[in-house]
N, C-alpha and C. Protein backbone atom coordinates (compact mmCIF):
# COMPACT_ATOMS: atom_id res chain seq x y z
N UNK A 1 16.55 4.93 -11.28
CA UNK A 1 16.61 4.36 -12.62
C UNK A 1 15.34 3.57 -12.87
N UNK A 2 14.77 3.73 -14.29
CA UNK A 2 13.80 3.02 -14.43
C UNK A 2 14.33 1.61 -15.49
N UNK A 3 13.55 1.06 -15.88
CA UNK A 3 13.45 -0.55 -16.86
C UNK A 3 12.55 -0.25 -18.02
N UNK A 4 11.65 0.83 -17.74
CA UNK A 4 10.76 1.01 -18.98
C UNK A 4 10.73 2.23 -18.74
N UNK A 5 10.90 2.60 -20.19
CA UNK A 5 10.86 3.89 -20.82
C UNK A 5 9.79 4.78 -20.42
N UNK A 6 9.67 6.35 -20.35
CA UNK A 6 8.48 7.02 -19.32
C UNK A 6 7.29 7.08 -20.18
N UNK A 7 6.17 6.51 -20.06
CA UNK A 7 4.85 7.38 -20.40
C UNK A 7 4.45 5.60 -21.37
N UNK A 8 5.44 4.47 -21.31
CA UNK A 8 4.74 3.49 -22.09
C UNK A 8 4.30 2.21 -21.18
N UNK A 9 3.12 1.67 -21.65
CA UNK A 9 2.38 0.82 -21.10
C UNK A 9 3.41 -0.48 -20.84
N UNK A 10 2.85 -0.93 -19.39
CA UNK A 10 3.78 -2.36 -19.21
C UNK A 10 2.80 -3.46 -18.89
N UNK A 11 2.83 -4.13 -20.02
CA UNK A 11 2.39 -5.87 -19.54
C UNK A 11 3.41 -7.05 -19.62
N UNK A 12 3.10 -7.58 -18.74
CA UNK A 12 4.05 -8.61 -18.59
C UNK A 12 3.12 -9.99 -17.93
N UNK A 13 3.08 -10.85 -19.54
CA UNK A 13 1.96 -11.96 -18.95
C UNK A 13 3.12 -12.75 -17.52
N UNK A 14 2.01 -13.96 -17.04
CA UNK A 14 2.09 -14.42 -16.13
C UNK A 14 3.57 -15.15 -15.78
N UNK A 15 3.84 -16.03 -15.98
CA UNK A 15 5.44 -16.82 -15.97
C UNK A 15 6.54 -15.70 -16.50
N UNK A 16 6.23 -14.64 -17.29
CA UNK A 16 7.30 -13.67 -17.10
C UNK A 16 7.38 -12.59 -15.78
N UNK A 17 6.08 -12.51 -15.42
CA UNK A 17 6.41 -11.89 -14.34
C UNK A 17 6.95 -12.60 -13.08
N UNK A 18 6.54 -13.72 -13.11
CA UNK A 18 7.73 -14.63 -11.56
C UNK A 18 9.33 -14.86 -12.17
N UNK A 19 9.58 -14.18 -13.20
CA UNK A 19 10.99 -14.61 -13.99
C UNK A 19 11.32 -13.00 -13.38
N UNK A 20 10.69 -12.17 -14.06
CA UNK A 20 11.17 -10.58 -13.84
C UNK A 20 11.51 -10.14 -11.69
N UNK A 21 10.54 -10.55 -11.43
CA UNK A 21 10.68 -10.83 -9.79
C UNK A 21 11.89 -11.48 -9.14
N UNK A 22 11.74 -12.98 -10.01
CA UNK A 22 13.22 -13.22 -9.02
C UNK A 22 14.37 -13.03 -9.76
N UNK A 23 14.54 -12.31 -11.13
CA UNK A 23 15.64 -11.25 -10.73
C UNK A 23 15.69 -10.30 -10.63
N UNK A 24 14.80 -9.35 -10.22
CA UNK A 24 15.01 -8.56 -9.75
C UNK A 24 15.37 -8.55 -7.95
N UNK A 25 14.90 -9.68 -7.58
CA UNK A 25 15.46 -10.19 -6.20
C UNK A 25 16.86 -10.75 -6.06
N UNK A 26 17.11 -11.70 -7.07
CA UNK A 26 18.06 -12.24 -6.87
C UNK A 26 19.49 -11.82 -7.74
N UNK A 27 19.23 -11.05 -8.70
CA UNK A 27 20.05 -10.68 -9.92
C UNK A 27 21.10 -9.07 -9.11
N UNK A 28 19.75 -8.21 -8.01
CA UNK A 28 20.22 -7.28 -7.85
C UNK A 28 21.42 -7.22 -6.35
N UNK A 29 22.36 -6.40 -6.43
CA UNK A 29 23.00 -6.29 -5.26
C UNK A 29 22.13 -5.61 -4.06
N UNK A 30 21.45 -5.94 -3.22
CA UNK A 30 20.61 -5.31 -2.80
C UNK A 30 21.45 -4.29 -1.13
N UNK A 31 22.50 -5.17 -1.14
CA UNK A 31 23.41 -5.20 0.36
C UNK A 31 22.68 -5.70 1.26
N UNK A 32 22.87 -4.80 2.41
CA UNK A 32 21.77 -5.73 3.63
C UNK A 32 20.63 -4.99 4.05
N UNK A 33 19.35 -5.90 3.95
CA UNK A 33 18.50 -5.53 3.85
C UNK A 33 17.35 -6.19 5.26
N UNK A 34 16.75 -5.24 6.00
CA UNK A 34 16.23 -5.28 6.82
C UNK A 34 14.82 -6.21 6.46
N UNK A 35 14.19 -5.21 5.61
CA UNK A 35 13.20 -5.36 4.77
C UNK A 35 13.03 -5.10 3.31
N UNK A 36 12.53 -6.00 2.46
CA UNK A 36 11.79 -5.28 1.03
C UNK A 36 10.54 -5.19 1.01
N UNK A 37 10.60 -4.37 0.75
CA UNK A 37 8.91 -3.84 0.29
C UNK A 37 8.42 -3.84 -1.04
N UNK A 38 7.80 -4.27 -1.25
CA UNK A 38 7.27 -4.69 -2.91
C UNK A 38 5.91 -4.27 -2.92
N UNK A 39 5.77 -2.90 -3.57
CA UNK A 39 4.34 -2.66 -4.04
C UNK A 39 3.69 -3.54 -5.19
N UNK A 40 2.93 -4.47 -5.25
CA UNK A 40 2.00 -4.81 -5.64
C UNK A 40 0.73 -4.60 -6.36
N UNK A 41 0.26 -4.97 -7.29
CA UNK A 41 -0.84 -4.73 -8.19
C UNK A 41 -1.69 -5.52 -7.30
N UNK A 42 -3.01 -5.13 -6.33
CA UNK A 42 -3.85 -6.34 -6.05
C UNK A 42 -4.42 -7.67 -6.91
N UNK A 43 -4.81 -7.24 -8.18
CA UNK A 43 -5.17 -7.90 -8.61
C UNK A 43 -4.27 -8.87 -9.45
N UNK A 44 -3.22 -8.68 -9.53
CA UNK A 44 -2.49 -9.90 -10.17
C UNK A 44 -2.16 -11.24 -8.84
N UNK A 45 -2.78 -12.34 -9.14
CA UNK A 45 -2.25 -13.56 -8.30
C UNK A 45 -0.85 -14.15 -8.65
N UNK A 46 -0.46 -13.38 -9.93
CA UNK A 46 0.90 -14.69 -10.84
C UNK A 46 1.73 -13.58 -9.65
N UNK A 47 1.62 -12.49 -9.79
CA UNK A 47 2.92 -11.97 -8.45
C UNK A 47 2.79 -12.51 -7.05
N UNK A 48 1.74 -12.38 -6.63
CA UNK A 48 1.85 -12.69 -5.05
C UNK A 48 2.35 -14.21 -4.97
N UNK A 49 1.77 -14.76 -6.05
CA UNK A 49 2.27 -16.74 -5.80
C UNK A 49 3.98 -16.65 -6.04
N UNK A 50 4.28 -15.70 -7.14
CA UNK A 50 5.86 -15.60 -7.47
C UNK A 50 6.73 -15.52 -5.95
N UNK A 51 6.11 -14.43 -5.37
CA UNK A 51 6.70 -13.82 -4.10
C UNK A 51 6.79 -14.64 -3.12
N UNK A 52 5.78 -15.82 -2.83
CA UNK A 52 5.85 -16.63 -1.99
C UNK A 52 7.14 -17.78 -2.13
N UNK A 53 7.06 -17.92 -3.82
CA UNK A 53 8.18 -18.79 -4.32
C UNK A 53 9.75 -18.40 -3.64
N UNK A 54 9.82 -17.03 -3.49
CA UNK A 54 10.45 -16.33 -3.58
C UNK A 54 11.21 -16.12 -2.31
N UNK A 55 10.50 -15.43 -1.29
CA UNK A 55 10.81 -15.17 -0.57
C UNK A 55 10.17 -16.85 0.93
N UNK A 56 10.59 -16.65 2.07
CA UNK A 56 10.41 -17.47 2.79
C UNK A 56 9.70 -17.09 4.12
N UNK A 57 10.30 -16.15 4.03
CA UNK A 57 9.05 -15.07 5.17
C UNK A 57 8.55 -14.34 4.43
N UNK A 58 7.24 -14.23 4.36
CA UNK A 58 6.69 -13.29 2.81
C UNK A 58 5.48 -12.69 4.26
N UNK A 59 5.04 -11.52 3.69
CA UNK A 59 4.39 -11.14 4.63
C UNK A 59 3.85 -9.65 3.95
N UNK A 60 2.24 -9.65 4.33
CA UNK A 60 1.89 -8.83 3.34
C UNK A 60 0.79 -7.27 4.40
N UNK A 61 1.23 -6.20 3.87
CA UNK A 61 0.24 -4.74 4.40
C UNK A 61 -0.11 -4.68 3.27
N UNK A 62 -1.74 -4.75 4.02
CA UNK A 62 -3.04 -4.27 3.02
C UNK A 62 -2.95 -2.68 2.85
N UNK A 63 -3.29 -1.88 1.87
CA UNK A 63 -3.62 -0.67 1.66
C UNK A 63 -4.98 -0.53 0.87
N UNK A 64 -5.89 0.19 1.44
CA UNK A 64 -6.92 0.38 0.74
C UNK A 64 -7.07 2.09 0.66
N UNK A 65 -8.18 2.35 0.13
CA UNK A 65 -8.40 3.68 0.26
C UNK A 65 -10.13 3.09 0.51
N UNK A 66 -11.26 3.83 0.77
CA UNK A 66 -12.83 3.61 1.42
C UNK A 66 -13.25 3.48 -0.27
N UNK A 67 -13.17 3.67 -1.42
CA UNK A 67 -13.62 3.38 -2.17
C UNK A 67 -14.14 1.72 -2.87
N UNK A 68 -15.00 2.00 -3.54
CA UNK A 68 -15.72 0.74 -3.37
C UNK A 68 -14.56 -0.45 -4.69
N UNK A 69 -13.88 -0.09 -6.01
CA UNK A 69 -13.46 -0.95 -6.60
C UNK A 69 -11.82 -0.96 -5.18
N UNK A 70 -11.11 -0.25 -4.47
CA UNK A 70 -10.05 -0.55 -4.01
C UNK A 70 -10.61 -1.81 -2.55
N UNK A 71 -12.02 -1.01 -2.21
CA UNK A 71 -11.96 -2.01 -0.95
C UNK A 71 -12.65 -3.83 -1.84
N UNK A 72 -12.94 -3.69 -2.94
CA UNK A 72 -12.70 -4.75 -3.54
C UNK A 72 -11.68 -5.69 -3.86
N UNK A 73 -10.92 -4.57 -4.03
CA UNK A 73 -9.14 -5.00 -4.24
C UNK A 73 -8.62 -5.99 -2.93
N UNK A 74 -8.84 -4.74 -2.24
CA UNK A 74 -8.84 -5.46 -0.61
C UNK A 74 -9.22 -6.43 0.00
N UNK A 75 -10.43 -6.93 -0.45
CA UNK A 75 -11.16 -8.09 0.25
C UNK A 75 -10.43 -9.46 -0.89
N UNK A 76 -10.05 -9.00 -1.92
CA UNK A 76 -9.50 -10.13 -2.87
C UNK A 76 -8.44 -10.33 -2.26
N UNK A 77 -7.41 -9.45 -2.28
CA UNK A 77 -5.86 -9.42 -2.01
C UNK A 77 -5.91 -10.06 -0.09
N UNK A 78 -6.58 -10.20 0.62
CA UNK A 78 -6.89 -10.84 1.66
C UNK A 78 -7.10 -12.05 1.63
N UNK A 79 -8.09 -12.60 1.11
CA UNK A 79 -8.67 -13.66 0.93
C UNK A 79 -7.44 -14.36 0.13
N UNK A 80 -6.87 -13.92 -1.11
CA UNK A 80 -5.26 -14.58 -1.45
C UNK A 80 -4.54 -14.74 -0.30
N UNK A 81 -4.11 -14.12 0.21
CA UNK A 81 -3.01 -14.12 1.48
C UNK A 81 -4.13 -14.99 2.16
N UNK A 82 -4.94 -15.47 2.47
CA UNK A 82 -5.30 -16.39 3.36
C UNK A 82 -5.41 -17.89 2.72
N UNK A 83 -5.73 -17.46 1.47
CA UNK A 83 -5.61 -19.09 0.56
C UNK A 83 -4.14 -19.88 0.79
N UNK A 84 -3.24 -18.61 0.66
CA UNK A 84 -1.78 -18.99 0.84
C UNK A 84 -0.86 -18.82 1.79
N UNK A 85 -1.42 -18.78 2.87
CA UNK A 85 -0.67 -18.99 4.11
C UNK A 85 -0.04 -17.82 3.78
N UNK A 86 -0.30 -16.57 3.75
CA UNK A 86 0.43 -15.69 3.80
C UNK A 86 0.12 -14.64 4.60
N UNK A 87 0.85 -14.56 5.63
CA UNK A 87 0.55 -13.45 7.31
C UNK A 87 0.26 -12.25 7.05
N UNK A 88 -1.02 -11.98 6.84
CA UNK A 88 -1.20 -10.24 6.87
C UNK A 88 -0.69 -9.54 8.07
N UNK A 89 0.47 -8.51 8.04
CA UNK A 89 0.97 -7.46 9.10
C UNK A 89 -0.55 -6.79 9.61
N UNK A 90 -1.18 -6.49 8.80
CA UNK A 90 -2.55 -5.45 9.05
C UNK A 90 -2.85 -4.66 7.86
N UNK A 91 -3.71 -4.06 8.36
CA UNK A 91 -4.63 -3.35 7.04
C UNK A 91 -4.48 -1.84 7.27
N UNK A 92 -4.10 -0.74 6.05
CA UNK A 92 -4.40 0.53 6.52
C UNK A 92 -5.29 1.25 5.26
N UNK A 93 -6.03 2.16 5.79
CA UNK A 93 -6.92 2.78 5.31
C UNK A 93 -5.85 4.22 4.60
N UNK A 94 -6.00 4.32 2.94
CA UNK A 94 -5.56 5.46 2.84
C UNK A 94 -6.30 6.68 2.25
N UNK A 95 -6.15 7.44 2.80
CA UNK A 95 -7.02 9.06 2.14
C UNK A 95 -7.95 9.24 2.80
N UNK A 96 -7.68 9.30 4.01
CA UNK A 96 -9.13 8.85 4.67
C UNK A 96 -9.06 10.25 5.43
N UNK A 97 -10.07 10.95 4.84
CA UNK A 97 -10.82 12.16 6.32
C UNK A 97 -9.47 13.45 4.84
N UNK A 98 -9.08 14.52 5.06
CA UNK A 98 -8.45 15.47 4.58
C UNK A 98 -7.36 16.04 5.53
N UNK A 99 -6.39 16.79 4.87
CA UNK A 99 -5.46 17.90 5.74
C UNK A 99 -4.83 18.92 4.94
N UNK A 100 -5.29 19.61 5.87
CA UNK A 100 -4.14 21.25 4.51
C UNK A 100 -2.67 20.82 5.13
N UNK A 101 -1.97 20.74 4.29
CA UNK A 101 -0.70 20.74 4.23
C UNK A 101 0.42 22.59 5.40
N UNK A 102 -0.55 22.85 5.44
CA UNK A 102 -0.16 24.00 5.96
C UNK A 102 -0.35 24.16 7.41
N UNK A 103 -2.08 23.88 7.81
CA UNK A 103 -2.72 24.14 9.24
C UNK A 103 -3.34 22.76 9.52
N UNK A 104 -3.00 21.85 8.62
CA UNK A 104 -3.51 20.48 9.78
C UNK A 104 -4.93 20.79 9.74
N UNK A 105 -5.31 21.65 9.41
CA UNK A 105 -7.06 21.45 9.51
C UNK A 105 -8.18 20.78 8.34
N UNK A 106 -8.91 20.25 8.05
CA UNK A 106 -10.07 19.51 7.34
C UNK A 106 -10.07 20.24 5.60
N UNK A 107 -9.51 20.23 4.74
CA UNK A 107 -9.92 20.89 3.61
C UNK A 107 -11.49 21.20 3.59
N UNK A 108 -11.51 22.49 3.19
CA UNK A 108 -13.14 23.00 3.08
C UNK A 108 -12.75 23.21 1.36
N UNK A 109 -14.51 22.60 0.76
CA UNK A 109 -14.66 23.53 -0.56
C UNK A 109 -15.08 24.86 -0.51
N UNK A 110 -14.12 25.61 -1.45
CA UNK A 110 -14.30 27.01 -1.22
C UNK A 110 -15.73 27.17 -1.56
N UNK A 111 -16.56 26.50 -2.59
CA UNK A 111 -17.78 26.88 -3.14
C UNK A 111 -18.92 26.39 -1.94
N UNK A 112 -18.93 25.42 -1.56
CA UNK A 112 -20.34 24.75 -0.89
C UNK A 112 -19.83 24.87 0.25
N UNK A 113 -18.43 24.41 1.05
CA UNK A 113 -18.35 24.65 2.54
C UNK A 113 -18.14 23.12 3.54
N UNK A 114 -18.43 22.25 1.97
CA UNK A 114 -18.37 20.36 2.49
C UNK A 114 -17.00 20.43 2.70
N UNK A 115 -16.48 19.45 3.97
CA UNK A 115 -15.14 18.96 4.15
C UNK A 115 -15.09 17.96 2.29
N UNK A 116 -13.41 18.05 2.33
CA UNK A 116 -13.88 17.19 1.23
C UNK A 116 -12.63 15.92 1.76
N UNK A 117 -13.39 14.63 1.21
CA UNK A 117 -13.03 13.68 2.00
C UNK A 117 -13.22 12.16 0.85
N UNK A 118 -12.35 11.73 1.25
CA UNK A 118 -12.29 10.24 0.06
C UNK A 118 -13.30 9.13 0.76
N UNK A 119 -13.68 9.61 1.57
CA UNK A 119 -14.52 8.09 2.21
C UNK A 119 -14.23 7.58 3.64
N UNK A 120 -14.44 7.07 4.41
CA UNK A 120 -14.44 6.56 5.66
C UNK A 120 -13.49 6.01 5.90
N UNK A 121 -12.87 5.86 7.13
CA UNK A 121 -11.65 4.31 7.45
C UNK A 121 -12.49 3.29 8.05
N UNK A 122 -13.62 3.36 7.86
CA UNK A 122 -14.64 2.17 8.59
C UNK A 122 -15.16 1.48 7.52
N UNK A 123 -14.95 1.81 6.99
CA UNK A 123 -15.10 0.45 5.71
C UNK A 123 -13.90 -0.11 5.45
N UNK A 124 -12.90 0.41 5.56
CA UNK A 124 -11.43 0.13 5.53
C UNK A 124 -10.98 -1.20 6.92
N UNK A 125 -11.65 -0.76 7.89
CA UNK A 125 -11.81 -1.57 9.43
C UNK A 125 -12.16 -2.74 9.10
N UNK A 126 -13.63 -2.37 8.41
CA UNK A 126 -14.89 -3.74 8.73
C UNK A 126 -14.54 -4.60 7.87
N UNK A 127 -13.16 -4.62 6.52
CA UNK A 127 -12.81 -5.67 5.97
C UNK A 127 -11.60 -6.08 6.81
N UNK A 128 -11.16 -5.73 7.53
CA UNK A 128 -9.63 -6.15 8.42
C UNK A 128 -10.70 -7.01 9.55
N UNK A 129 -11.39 -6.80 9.90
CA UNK A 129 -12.26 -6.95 11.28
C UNK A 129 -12.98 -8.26 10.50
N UNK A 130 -13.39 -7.97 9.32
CA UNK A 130 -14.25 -9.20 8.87
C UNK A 130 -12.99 -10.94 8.51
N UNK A 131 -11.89 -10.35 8.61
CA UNK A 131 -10.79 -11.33 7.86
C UNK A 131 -10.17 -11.72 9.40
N UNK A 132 -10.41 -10.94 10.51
CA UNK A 132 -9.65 -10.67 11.68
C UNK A 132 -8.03 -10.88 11.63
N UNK A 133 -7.86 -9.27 10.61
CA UNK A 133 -6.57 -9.51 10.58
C UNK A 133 -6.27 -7.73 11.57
N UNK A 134 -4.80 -7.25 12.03
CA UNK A 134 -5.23 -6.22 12.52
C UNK A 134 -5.56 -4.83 11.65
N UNK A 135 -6.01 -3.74 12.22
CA UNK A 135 -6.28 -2.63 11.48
C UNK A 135 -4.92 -1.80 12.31
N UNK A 136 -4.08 -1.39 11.00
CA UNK A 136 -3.32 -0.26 11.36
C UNK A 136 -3.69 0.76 11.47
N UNK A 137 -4.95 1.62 10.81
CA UNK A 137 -4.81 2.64 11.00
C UNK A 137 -4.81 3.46 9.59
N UNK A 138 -5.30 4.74 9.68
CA UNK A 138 -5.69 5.25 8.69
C UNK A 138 -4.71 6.78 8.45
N UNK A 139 -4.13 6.95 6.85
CA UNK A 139 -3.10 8.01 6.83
C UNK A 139 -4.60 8.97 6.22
N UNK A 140 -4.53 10.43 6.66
CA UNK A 140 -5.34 11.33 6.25
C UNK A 140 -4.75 11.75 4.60
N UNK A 141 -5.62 12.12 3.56
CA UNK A 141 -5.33 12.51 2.33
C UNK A 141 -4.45 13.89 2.81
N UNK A 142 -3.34 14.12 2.35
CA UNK A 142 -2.20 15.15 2.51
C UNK A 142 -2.06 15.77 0.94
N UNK A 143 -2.51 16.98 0.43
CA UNK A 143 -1.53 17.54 -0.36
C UNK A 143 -0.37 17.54 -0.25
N UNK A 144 0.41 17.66 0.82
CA UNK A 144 1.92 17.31 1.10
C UNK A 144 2.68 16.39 0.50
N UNK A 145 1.84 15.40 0.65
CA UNK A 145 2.73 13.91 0.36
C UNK A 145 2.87 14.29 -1.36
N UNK A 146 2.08 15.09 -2.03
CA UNK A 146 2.43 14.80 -3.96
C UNK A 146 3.08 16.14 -3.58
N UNK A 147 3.85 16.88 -2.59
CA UNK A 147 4.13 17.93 -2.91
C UNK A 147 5.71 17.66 -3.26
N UNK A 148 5.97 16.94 -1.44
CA UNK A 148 7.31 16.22 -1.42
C UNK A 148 7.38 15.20 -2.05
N UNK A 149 6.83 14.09 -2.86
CA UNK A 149 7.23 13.82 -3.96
C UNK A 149 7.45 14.40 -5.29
N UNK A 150 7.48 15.28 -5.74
CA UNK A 150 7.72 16.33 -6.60
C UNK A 150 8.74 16.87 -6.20
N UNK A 151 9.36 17.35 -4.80
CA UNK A 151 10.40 17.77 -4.83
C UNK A 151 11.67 16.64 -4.03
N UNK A 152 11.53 14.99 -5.19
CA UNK A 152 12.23 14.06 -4.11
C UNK A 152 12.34 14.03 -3.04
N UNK A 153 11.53 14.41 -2.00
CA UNK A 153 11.41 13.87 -0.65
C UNK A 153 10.70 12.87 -0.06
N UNK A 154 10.91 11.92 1.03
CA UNK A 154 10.35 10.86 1.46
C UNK A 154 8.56 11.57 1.27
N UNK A 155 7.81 9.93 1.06
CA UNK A 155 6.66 10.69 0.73
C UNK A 155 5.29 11.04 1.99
N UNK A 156 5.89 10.70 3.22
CA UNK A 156 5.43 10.46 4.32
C UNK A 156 5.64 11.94 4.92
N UNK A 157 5.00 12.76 5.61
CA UNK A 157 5.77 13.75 6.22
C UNK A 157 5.77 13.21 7.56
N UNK A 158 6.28 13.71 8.07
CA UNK A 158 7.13 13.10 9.83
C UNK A 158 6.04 12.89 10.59
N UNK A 159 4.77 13.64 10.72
CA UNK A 159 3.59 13.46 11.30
C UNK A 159 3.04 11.89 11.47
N UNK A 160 2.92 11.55 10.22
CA UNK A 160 2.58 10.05 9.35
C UNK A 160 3.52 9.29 9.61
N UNK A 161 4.74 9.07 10.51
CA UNK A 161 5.77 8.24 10.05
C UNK A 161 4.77 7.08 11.15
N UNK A 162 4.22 7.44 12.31
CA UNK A 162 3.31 6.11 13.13
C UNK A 162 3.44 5.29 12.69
N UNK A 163 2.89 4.93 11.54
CA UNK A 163 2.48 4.05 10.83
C UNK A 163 3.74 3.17 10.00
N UNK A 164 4.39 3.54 10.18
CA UNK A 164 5.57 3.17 9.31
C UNK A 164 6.20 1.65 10.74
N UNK A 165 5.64 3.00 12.00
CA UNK A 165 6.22 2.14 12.94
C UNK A 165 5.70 0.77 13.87
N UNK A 166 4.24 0.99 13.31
CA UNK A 166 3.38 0.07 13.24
C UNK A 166 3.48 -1.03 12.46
N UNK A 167 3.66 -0.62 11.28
CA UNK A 167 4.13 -1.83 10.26
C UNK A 167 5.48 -2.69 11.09
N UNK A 168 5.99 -2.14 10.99
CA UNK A 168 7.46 -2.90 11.33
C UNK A 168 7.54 -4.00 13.09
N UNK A 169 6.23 -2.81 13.36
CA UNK A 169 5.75 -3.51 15.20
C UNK A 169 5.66 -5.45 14.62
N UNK A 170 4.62 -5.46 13.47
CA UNK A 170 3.93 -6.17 13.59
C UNK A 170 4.69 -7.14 12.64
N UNK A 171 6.04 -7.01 12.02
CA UNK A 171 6.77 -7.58 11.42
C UNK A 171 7.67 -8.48 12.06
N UNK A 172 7.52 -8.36 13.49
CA UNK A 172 8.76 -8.87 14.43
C UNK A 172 8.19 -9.62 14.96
């Protein structure tokens, strides 16, 4: 179920969004819950300060991809979590390097013959390494993952779940 209608723009200035947060935390039956996971806009601070309000163990995984405005994102959304006492789990690099969904091997362009590739996980590193928070680890760009989301399936294929288990290592 969604809250906003499909295909229309959502803003929600600042003090409404720490209102919309904690009920959606506190309003919903959630049952019992191990963990929540709350994807995040990097660049909004009125959420991450909400969340801290919010929650009491708050605890945050970086996601970047090697591009230069996300690993910006990254070095901001760090540097917050460090203004605010807030425990980075670790950092993971996403889209990093290619995979055919089929043979596990490097996407080639059919025309030129270049792997094709979103960018490095070492730029993804050298901001975890520069904050010395840990580096999880980097998920390869998968056609898979928008495939099985398209056909409602988890969006991870089983290969990728590592990382899932990494996160949670570093949660305990």
């Amino acid at each position: 179920a969604t809250l906003f209608p499909d295909l229309h723009g959502i803003t929600i200035p600042g003090e409404q969004q720490r209102i919309f947060l904690r009920q959606a935390v506190y309003d919903v039956k959630w049952g019992k819950l191990d963990y929540l996971v709350v994807d995040m806009d990097p660049s909004s601070g009125d959420s991450l300060l909400a969340m801290r309000e919010i929650f009491k163990k708050l605890q945050a995984v970086i996601v970047s991809t090697a591009d230069v405005s996300s690993l910006n994102d990254c070095h901001r959304i760090i540097h917050a979590c460090v203004i605010h006492n807030i425990p980075i789990v670790g950092v993971i690099a996403n889209m990093v390097e290619s995979k055919c969904p089929y043979c596990s091997e490097p996407i080639i362009c059919h025309n030129c013959r270049e792997v094709i590739s979103f960018g490095s996980a070492s730029k993804v590193k050298a901001i975890a390494e520069k904050f010395k928070v840990p580096y999880l680890g980097g998920i390869k760009f998968n056609p898979a993952i928008k495939m099985r989301n398209n056909e409602g399936n988890p969006l991870l294929p089983e290969e990728d779940m590592w990382i899932i288990d990494k996160i949670i290592e570093g949660l305990k």
